[in-house]
C-alpha atoms as a PDB file:
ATOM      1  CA  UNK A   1      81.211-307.936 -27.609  1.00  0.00           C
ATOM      2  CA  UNK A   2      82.560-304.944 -29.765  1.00  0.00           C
ATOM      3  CA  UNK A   3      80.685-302.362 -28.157  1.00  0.00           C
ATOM      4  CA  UNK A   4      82.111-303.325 -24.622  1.00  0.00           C
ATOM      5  CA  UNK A   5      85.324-303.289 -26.199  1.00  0.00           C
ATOM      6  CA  UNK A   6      85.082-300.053 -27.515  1.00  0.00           C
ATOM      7  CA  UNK A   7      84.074-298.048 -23.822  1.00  0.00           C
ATOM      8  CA  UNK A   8      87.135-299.537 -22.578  1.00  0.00           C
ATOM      9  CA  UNK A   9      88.748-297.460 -25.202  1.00  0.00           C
ATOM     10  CA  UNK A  10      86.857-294.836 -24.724  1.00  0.00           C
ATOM     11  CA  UNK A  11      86.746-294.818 -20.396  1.00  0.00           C
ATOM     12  CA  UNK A  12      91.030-296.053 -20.738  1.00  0.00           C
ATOM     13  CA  UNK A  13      91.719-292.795 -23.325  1.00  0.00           C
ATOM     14  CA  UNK A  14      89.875-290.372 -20.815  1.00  0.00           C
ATOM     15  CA  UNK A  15      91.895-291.779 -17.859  1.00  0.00           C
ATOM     16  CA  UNK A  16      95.049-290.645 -20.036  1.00  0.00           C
ATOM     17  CA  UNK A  17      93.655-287.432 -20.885  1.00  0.00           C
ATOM     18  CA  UNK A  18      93.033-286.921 -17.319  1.00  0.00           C
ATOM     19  CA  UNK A  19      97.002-287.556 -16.571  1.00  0.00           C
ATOM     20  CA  UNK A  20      98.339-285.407 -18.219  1.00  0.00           C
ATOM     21  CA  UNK A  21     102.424-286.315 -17.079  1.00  0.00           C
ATOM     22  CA  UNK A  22     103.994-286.605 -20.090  1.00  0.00           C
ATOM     23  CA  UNK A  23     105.226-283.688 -21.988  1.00  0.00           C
ATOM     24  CA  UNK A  24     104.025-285.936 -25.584  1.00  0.00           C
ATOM     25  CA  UNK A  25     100.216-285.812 -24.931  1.00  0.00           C
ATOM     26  CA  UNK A  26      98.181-283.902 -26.619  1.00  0.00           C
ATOM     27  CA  UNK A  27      95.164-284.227 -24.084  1.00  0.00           C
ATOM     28  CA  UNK A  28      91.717-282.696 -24.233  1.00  0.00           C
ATOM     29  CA  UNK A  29      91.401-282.377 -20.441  1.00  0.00           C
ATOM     30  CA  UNK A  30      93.998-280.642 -18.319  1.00  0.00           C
ATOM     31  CA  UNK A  31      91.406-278.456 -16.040  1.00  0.00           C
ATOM     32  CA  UNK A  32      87.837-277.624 -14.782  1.00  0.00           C
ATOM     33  CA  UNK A  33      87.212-275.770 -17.728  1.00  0.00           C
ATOM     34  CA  UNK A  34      87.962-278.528 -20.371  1.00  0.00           C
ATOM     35  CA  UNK A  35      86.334-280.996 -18.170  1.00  0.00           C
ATOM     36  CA  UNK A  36      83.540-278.645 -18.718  1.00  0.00           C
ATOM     37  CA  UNK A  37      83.588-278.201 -22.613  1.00  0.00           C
ATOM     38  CA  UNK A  38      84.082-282.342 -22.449  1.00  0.00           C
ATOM     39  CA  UNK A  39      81.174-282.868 -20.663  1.00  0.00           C
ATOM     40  CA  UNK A  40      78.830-280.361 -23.423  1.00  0.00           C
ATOM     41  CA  UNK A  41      81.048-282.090 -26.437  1.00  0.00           C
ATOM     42  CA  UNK A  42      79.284-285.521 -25.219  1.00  0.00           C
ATOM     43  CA  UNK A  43      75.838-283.616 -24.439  1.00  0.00           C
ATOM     44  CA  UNK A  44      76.260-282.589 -28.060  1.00  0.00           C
ATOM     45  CA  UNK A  45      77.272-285.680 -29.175  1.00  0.00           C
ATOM     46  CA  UNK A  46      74.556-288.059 -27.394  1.00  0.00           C
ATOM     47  CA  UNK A  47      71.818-285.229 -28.918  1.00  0.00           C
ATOM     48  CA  UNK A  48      73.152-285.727 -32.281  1.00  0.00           C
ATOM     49  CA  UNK A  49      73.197-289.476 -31.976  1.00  0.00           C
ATOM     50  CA  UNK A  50      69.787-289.905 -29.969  1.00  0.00           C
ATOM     51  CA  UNK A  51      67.925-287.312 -32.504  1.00  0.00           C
ATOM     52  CA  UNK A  52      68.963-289.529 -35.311  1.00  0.00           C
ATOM     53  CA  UNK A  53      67.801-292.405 -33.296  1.00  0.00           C
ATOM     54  CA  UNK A  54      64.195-290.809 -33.538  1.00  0.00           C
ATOM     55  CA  UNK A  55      64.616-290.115 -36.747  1.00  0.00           C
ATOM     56  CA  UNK A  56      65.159-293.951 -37.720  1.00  0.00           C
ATOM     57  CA  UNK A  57      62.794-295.766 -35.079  1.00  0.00           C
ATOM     58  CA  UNK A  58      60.347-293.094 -37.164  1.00  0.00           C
ATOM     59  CA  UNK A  59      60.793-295.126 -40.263  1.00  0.00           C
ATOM     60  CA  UNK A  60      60.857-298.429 -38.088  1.00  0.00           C
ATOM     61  CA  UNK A  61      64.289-298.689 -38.412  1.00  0.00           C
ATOM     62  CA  UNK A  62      64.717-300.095 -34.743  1.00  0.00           C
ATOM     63  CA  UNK A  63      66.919-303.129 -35.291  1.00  0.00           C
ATOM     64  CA  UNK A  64      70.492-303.547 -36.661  1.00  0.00           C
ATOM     65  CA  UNK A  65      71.010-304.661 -40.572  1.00  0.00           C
ATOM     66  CA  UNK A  66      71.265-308.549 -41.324  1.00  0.00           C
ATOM     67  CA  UNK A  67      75.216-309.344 -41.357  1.00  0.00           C
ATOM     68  CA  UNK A  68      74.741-310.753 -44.449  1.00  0.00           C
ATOM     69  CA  UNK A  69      74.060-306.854 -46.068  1.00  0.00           C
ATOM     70  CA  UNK A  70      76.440-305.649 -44.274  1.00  0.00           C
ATOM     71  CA  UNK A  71      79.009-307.785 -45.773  1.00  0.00           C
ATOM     72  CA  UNK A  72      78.813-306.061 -48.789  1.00  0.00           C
ATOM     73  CA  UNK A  73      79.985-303.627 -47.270  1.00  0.00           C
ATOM     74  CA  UNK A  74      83.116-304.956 -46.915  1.00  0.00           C
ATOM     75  CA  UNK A  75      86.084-303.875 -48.866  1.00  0.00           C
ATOM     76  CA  UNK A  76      88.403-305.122 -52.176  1.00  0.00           C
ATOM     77  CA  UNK A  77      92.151-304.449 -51.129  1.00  0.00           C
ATOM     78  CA  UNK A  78      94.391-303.992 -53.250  1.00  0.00           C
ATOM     79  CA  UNK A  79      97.164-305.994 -53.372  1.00  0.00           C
ATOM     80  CA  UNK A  80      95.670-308.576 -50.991  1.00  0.00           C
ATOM     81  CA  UNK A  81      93.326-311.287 -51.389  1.00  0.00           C
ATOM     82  CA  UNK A  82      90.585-312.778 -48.882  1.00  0.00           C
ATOM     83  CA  UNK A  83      91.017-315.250 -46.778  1.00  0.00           C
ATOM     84  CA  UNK A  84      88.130-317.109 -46.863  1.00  0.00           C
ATOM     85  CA  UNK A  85      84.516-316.070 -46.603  1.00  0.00           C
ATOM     86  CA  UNK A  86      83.299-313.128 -44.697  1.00  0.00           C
ATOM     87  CA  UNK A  87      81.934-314.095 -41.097  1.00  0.00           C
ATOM     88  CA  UNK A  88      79.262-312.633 -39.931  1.00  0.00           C
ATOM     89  CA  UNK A  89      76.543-312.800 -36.832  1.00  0.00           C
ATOM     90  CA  UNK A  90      74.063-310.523 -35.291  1.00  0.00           C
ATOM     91  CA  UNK A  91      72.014-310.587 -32.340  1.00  0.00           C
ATOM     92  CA  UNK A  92      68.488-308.522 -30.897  1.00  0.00           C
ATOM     93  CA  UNK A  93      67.790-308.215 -27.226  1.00  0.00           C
ATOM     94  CA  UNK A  94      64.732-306.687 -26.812  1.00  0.00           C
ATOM     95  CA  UNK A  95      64.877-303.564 -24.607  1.00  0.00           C
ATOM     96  CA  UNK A  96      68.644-303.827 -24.496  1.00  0.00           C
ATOM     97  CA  UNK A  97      69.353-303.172 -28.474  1.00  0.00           C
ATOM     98  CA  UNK A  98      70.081-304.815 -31.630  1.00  0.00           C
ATOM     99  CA  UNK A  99      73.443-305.471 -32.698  1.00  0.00           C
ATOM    100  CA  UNK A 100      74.871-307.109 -35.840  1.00  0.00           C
ATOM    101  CA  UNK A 101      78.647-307.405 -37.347  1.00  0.00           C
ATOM    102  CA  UNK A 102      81.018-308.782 -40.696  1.00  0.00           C
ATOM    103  CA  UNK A 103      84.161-309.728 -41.145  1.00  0.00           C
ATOM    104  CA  UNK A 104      86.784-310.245 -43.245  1.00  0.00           C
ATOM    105  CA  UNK A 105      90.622-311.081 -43.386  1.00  0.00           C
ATOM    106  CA  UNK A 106      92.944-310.369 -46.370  1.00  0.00           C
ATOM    107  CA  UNK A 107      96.386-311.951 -46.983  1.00  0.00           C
ATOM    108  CA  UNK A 108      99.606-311.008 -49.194  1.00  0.00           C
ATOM    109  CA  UNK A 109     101.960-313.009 -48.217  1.00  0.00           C
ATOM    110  CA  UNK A 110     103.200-312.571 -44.339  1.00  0.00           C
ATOM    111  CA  UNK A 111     100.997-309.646 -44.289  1.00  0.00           C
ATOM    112  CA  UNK A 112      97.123-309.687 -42.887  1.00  0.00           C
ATOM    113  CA  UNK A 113      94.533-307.004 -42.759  1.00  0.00           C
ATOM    114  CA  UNK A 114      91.201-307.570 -40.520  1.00  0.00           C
ATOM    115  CA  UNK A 115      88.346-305.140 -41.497  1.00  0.00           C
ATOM    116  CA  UNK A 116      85.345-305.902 -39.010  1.00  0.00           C
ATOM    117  CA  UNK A 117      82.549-303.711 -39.477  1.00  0.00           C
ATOM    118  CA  UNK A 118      79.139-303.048 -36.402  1.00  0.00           C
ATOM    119  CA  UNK A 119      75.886-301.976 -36.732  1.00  0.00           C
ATOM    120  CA  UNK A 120      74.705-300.681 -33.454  1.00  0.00           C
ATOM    121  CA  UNK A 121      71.654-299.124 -34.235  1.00  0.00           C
ATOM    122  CA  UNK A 122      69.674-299.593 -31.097  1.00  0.00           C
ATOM    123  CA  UNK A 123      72.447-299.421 -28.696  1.00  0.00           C
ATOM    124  CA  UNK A 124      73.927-296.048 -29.741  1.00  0.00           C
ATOM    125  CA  UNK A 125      74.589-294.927 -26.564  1.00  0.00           C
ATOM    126  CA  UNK A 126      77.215-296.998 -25.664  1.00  0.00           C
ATOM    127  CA  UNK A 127      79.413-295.352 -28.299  1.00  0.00           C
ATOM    128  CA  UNK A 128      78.558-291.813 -27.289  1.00  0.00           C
ATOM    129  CA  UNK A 129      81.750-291.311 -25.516  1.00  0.00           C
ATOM    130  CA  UNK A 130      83.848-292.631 -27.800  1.00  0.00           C
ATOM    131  CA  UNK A 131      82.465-290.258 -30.972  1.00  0.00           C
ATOM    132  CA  UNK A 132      82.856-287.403 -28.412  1.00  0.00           C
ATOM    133  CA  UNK A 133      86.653-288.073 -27.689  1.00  0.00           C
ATOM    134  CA  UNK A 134      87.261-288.553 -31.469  1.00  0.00           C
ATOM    135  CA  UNK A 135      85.575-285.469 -32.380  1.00  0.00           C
ATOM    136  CA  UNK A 136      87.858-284.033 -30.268  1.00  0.00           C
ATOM    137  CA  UNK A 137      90.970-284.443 -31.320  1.00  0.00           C
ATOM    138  CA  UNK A 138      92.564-286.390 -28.972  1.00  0.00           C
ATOM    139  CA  UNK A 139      96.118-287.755 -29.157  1.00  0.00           C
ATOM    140  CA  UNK A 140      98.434-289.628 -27.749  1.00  0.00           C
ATOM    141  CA  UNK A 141     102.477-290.577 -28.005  1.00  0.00           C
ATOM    142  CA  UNK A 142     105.113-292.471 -26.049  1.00  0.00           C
ATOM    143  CA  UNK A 143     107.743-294.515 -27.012  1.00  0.00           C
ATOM    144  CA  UNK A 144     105.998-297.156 -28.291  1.00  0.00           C
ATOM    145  CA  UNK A 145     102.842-295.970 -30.613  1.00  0.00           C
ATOM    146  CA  UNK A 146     101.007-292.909 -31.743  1.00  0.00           C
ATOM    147  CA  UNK A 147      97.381-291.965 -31.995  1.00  0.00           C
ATOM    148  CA  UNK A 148      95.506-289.477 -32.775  1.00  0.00           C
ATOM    149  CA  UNK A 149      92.122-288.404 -34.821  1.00  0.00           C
ATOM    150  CA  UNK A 150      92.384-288.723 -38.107  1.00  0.00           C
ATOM    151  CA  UNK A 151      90.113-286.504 -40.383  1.00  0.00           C
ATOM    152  CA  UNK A 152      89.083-288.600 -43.629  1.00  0.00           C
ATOM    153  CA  UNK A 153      87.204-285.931 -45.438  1.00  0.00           C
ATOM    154  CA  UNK A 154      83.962-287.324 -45.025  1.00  0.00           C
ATOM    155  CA  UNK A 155      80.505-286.074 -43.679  1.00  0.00           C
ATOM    156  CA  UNK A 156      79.058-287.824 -40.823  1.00  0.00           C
ATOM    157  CA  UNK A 157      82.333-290.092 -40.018  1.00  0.00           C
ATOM    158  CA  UNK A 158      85.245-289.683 -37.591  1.00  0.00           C
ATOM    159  CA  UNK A 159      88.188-291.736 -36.872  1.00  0.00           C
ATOM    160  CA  UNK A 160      91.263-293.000 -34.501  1.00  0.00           C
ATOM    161  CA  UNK A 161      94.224-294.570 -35.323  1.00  0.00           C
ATOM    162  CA  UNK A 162      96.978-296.165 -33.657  1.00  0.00           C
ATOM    163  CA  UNK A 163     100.515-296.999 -34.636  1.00  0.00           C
ATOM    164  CA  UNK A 164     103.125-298.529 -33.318  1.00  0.00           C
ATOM    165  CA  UNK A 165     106.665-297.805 -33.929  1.00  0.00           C
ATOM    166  CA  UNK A 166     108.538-300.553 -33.331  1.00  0.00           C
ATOM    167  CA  UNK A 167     105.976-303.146 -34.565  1.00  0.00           C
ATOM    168  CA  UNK A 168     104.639-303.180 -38.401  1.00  0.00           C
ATOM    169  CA  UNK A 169     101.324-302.957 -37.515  1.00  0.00           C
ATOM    170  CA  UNK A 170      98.638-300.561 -37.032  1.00  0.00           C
ATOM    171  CA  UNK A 171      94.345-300.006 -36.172  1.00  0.00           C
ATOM    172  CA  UNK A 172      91.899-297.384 -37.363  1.00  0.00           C
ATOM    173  CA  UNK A 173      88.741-296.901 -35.358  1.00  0.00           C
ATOM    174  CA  UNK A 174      85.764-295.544 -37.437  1.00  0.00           C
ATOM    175  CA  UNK A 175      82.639-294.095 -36.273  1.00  0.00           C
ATOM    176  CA  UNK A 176      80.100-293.212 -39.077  1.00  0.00           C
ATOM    177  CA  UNK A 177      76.438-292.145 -38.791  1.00  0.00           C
ATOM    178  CA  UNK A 178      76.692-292.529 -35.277  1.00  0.00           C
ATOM    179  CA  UNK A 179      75.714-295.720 -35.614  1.00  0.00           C
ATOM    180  CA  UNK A 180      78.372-298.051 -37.760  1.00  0.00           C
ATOM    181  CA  UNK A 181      82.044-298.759 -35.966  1.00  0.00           C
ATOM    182  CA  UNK A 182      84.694-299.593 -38.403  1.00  0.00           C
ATOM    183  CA  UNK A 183      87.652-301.521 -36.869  1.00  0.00           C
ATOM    184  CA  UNK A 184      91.048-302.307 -39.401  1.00  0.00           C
ATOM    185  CA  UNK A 185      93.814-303.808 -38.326  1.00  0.00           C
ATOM    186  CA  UNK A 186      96.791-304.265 -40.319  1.00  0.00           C
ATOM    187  CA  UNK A 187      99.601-306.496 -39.229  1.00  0.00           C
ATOM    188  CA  UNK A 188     103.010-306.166 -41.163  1.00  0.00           C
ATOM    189  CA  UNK A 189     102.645-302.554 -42.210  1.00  0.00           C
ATOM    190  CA  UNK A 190     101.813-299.712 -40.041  1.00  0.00           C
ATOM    191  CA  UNK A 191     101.435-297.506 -43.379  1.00  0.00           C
ATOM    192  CA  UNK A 192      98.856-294.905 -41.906  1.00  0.00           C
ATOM    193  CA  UNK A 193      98.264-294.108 -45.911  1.00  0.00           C
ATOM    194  CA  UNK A 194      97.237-297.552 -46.378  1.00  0.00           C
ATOM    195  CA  UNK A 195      94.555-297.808 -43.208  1.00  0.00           C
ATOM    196  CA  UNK A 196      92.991-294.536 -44.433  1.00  0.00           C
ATOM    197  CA  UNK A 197      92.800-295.664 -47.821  1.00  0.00           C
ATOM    198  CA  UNK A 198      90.614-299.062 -46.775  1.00  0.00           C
ATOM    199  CA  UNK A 199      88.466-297.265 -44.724  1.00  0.00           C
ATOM    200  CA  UNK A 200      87.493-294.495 -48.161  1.00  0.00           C
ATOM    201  CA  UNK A 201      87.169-297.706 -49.674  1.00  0.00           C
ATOM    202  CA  UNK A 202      84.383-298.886 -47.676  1.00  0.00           C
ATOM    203  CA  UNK A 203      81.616-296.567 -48.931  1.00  0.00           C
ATOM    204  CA  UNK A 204      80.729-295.052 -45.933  1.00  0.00           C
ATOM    205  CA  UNK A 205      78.990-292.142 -46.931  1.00  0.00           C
ATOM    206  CA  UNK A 206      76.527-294.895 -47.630  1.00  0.00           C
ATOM    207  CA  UNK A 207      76.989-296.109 -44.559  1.00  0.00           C
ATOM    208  CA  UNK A 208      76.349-292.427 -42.914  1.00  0.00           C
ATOM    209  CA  UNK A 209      73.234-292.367 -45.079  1.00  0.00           C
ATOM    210  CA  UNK A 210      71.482-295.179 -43.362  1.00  0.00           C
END
């Protein structure tokens, strides 16, 4: 599942942080006192996310959206075209949360993007973490890749990319509403321009809205 996938990320980038060998890292945590202002960035973060929790299971809005709405969510990339239909599942396990996801591949040529998009309404809490560590401004580089935060301008939505320098490919991670996770993946370019640029594309201001 997605969201298991995604505290890996989250627990595996803290591990790094807590490193701290190499001279290239950028990390958040390199004593008690940012191990402190860590620990009350994700007590902000979880309040944030849990009161807009309440605010939803207020209107009823307990479970995730049908995959089939949030398909249309999915993008139009320029310069590609989709590779079949969108897929999409979702799943509700009561007093354990609601989950739902789309997807959809686009091809030009020897060149593929995957733009997968989660509702995990319910089950917020298992991304907590994650937003925190984005919010902060974490980054990483070694020979191989660079990440990093990436600000997109928008209200509501934070983001993490990776790419890789000897490989033309690249991921963005985007968290918006505290409650949607974006994942693209673009294999034969690792443009940055052209991940941030399908990710504005996907109307998530809407998304942060919900």
């Amino acid at each position: 599942m997605k969201n298991l996938l995604l505290i890996v990320l989250g627990i595996a980038m803290l591990a790094v942080a807590c490193k701290g060998k190499s001279s290239k890292k950028d990390t958040p945590i390199e004593s008690i006192s940012d191990m402190k202002d860590y620990a009350d960035k994700v007590n902000e973060a979880t309040k944030v996310s849990s009161d807009k929790w309440e605010e939803r299971k207020a209107k009823g809005d307990t479970l995730a959206m049908p995959y089939a709405e949030l398909e249309a969510f999915l993008p139009d990339i320029s310069g590609y075209n989709k590779d079949g239909d969108p897929k999409g599942s979702q799943m509700n396990m009561p007093g354990m949360g609601s989950w739902s996801q789309a997807e959809q591949v686009y091809k030009n040529g020897d060149k593929q993007i995957k733009v997968e998009i989660l509702d995990y309404n319910a089950a917020f809490q298992a991304f907590t973490a994650a937003t925190a560590i984005f919010k902060m401004g974490y980054s990483m580089e070694d020979d191989s890749k660079k990440q990093g935060s990436v600000d997109l301008g928008m209200k509501d939505v934070v983001a993490y990319q990776t790419i890789y320098k000897h490989d033309p490919r690249g991921e963005l991670a985007v968290v918006t509403g505290d409650r949607f996770f974006i994942q693209i993946e673009s294999q034969g370019s690792n443009d940055p321009q052209l991940l941030s640029s399908i990710a504005k594309s996907i109307k998530l201001s809407e998304l942060a809205s919900k």
